[in-house]
N, C-alpha and C. Protein backbone atom coordinates (compact mmCIF):
# COMPACT_ATOMS: atom_id res chain seq x y z
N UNK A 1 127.17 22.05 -99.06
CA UNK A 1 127.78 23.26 -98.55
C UNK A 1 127.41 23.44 -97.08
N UNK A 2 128.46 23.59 -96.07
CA UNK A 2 128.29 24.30 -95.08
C UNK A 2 128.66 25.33 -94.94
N UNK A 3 127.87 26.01 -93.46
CA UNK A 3 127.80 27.14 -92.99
C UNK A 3 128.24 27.26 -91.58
N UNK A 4 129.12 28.22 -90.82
CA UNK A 4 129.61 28.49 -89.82
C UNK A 4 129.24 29.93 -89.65
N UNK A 5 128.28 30.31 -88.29
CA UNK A 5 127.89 31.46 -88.21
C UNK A 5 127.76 31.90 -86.72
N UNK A 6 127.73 32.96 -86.68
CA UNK A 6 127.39 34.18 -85.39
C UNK A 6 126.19 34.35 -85.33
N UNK A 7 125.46 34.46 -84.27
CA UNK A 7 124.21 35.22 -84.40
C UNK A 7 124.27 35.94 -83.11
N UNK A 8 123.90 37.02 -82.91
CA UNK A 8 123.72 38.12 -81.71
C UNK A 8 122.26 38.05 -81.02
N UNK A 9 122.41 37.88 -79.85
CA UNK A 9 121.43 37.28 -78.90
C UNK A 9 120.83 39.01 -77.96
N UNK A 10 119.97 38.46 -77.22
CA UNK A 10 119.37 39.99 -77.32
C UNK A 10 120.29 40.70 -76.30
N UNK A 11 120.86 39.64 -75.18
CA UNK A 11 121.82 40.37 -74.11
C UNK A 11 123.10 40.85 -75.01
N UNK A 12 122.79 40.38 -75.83
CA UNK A 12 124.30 41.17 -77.03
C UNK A 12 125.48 40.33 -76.51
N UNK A 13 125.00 39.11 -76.71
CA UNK A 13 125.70 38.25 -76.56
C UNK A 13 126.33 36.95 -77.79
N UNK A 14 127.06 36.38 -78.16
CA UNK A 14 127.38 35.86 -79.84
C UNK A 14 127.42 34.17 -79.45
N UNK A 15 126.33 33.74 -80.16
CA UNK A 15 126.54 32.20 -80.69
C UNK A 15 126.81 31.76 -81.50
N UNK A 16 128.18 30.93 -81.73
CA UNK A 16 128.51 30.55 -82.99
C UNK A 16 127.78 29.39 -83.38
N UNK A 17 127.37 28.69 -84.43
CA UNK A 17 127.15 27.48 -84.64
C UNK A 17 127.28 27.47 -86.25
N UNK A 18 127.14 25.68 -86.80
CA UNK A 18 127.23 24.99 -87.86
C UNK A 18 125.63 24.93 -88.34
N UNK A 19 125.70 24.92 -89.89
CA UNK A 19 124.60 24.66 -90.62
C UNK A 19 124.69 24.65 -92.09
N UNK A 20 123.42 23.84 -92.27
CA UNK A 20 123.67 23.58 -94.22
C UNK A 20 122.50 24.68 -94.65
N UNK A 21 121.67 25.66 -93.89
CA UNK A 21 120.70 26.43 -94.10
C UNK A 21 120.76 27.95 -93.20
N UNK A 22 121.35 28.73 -93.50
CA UNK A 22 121.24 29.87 -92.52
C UNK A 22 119.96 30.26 -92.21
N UNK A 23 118.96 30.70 -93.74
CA UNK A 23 117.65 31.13 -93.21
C UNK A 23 116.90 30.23 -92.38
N UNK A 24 116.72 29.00 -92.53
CA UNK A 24 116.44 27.77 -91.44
C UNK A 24 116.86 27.91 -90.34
N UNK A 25 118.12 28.09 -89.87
CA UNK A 25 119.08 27.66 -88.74
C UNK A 25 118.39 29.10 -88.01
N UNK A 26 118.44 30.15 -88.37
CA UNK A 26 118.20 31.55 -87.32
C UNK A 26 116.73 31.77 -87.40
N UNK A 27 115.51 31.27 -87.93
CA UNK A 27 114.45 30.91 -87.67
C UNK A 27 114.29 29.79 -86.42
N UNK A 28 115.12 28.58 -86.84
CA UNK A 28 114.61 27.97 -85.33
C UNK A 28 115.28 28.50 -84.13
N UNK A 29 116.03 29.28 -84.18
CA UNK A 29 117.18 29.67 -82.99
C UNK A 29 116.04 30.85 -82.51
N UNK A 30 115.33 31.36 -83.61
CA UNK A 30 114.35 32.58 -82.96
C UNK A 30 112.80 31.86 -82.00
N UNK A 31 112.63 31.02 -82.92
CA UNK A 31 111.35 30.45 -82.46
C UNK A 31 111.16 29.31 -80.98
N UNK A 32 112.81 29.21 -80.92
CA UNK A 32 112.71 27.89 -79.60
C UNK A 32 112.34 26.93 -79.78
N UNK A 33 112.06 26.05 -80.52
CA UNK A 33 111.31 25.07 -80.81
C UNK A 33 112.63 23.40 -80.58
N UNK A 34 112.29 22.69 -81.26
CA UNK A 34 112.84 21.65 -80.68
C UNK A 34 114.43 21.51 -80.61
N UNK A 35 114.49 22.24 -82.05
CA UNK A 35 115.92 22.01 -82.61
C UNK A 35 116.97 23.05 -82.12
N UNK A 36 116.47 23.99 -81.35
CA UNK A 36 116.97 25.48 -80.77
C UNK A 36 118.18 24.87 -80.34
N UNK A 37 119.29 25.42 -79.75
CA UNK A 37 120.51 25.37 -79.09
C UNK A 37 120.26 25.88 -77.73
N UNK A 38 120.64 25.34 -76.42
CA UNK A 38 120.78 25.81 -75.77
C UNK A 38 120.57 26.96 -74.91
N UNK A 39 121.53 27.48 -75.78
CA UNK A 39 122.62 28.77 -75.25
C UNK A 39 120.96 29.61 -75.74
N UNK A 40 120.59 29.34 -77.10
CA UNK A 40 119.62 30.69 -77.61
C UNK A 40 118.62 30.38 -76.99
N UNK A 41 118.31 28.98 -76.71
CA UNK A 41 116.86 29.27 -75.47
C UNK A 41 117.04 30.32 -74.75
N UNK A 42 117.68 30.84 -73.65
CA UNK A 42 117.39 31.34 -72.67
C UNK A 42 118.36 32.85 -73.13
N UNK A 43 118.76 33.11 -74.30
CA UNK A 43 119.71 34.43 -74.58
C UNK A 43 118.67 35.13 -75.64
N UNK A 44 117.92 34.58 -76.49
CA UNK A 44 116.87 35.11 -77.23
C UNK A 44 117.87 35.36 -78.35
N UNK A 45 117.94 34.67 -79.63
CA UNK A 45 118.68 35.19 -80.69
C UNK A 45 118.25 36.21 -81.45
N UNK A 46 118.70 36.88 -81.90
CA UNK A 46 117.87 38.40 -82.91
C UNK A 46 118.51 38.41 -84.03
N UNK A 47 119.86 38.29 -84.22
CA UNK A 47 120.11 38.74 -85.66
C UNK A 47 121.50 37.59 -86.38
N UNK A 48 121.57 37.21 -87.56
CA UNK A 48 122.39 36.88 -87.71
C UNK A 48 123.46 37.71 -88.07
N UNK A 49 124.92 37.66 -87.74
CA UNK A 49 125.56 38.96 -88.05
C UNK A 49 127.14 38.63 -88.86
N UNK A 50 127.31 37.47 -89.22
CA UNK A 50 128.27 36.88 -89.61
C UNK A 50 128.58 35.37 -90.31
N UNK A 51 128.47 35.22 -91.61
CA UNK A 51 128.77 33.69 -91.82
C UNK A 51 129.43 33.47 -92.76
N UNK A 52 130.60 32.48 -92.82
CA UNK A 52 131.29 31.45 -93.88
C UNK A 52 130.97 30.64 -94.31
N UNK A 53 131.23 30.47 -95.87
CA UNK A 53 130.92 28.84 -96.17
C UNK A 53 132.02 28.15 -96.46
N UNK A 54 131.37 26.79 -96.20
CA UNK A 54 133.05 25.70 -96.01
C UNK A 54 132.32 24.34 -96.94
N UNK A 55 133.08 24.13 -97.88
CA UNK A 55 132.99 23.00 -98.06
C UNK A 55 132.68 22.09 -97.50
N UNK A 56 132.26 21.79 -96.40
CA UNK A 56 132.05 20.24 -96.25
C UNK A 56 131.38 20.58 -94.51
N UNK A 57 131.70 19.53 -93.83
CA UNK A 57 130.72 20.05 -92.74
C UNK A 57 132.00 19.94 -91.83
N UNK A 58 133.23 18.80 -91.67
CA UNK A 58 134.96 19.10 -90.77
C UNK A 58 134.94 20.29 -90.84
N UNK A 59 135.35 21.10 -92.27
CA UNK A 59 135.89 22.42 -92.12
C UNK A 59 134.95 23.90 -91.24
N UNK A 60 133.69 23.32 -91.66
CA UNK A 60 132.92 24.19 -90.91
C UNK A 60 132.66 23.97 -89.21
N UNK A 61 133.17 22.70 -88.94
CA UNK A 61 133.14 22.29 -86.97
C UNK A 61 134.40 23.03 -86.74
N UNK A 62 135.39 22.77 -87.70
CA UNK A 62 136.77 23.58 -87.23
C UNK A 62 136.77 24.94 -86.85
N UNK A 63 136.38 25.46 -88.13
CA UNK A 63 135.80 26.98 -88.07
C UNK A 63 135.20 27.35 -86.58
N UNK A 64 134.02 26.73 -86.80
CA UNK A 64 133.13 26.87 -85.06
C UNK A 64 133.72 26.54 -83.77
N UNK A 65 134.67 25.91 -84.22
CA UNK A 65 135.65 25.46 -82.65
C UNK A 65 136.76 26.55 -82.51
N UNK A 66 137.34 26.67 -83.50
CA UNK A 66 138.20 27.90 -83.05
C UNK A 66 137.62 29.23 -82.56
N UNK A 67 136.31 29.69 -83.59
CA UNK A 67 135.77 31.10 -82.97
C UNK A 67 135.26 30.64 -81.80
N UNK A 68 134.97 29.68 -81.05
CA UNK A 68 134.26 29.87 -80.32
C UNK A 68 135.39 30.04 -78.65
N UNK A 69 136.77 29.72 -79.27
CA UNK A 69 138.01 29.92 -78.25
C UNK A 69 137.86 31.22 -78.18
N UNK A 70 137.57 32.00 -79.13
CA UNK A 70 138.31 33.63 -79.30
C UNK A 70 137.33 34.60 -78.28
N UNK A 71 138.29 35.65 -78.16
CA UNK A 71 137.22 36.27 -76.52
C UNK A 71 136.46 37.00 -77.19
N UNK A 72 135.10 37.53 -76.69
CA UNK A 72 134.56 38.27 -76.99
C UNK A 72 134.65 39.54 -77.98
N UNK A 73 135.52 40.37 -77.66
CA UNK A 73 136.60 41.45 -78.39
C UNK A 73 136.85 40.97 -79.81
N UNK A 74 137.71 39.52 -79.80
CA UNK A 74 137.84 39.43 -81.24
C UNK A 74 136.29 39.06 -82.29
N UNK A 75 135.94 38.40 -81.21
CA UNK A 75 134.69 37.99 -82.40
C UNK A 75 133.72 39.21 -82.53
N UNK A 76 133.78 40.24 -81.63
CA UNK A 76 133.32 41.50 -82.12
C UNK A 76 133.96 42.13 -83.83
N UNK A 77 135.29 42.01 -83.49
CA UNK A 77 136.01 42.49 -84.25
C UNK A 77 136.02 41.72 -85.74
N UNK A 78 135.87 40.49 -85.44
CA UNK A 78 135.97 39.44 -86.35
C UNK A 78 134.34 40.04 -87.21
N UNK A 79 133.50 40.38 -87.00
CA UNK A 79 132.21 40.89 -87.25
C UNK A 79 132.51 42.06 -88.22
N UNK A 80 133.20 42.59 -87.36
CA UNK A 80 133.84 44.24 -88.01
C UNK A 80 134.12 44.17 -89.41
N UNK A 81 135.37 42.95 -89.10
CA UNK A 81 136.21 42.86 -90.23
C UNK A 81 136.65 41.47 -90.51
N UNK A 82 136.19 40.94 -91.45
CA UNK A 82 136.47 39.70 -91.99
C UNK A 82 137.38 38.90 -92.15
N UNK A 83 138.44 39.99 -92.60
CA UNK A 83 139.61 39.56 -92.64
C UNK A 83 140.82 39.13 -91.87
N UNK A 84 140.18 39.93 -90.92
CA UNK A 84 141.27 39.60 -89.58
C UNK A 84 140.96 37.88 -88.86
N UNK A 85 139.97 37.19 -89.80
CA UNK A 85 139.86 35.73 -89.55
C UNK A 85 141.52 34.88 -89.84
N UNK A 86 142.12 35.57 -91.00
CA UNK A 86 143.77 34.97 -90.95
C UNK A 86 144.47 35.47 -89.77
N UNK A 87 144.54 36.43 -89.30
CA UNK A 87 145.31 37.35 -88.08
C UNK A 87 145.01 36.29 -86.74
N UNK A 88 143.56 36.07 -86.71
CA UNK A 88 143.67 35.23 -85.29
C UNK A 88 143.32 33.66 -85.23
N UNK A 89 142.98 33.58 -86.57
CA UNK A 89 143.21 32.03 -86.36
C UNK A 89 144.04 31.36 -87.75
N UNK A 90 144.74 32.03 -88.40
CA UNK A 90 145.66 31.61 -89.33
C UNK A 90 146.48 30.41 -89.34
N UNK A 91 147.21 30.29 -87.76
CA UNK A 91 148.13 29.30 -87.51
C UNK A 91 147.22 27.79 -87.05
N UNK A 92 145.95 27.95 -87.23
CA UNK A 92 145.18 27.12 -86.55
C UNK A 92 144.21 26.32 -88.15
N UNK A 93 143.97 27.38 -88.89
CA UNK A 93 143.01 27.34 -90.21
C UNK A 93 144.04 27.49 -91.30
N UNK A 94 143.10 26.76 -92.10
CA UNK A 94 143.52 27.42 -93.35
C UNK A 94 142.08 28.38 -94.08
N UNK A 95 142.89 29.91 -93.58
CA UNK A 95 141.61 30.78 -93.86
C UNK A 95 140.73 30.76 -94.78
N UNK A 96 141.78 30.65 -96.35
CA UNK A 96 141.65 30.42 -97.37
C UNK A 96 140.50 29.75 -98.09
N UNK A 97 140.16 28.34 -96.86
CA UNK A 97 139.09 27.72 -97.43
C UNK A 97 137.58 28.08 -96.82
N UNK A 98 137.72 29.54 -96.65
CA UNK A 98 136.35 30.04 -95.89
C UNK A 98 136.18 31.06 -96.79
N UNK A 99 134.76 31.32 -96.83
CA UNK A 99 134.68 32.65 -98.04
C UNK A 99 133.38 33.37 -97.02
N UNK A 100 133.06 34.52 -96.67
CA UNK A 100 132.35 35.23 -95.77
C UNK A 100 131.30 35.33 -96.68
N UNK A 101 129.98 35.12 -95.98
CA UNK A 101 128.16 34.78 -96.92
C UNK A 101 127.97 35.77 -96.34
N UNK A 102 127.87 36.72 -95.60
CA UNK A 102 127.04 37.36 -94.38
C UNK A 102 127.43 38.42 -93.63
């Protein structure tokens, strides 16, 4: 099983990324350590605030590649409300095979 998720950074800022462990994945994103991303080195991650699971680990890079097109606004919104994941990336996904963990 994968995982495609948000996490909110302390500038209140959103990183999406892939994983087969959420509680794992936002522990190292907090701690900095080897496996950290980037982006959360220097943004400080705080919370996880959003995740899908996908069968397999394609469907979950797909997932993470499209939210990570969407502007700010939607992936706020996308947070809000789950559902509006068919509304903005429908023609791109098949929503269907995402089910919201988070």
């Amino acid at each position: 099983m994968y995982y495609t998720y948000m996490i909110r950074c302390k500038d209140n800022s959103l990183y999406t990324g892939i994983t087969t462990d959420l509680e794992r994945r936002l522990k190292e994103h907090k701690e900095k350590g080897e496996k950290t991303a980037k982006y959360t080195l220097t943004h400080n991650a705080i919370s996880m605030e959003i995740a899908w699971e996908s069968e397999n680990r394609v469907l979950a890079s797909r997932l993470e590649f499209h939210i990570k097109k969407l502007n700010k606004k939607q992936k706020e919104d996308l947070i809000k409300d789950c559902e509006l994941l068919e509304k903005f990336l429908g023609n791109k996904i098949e929503s269907q095979l995402y089910k919201k963990v988070k």
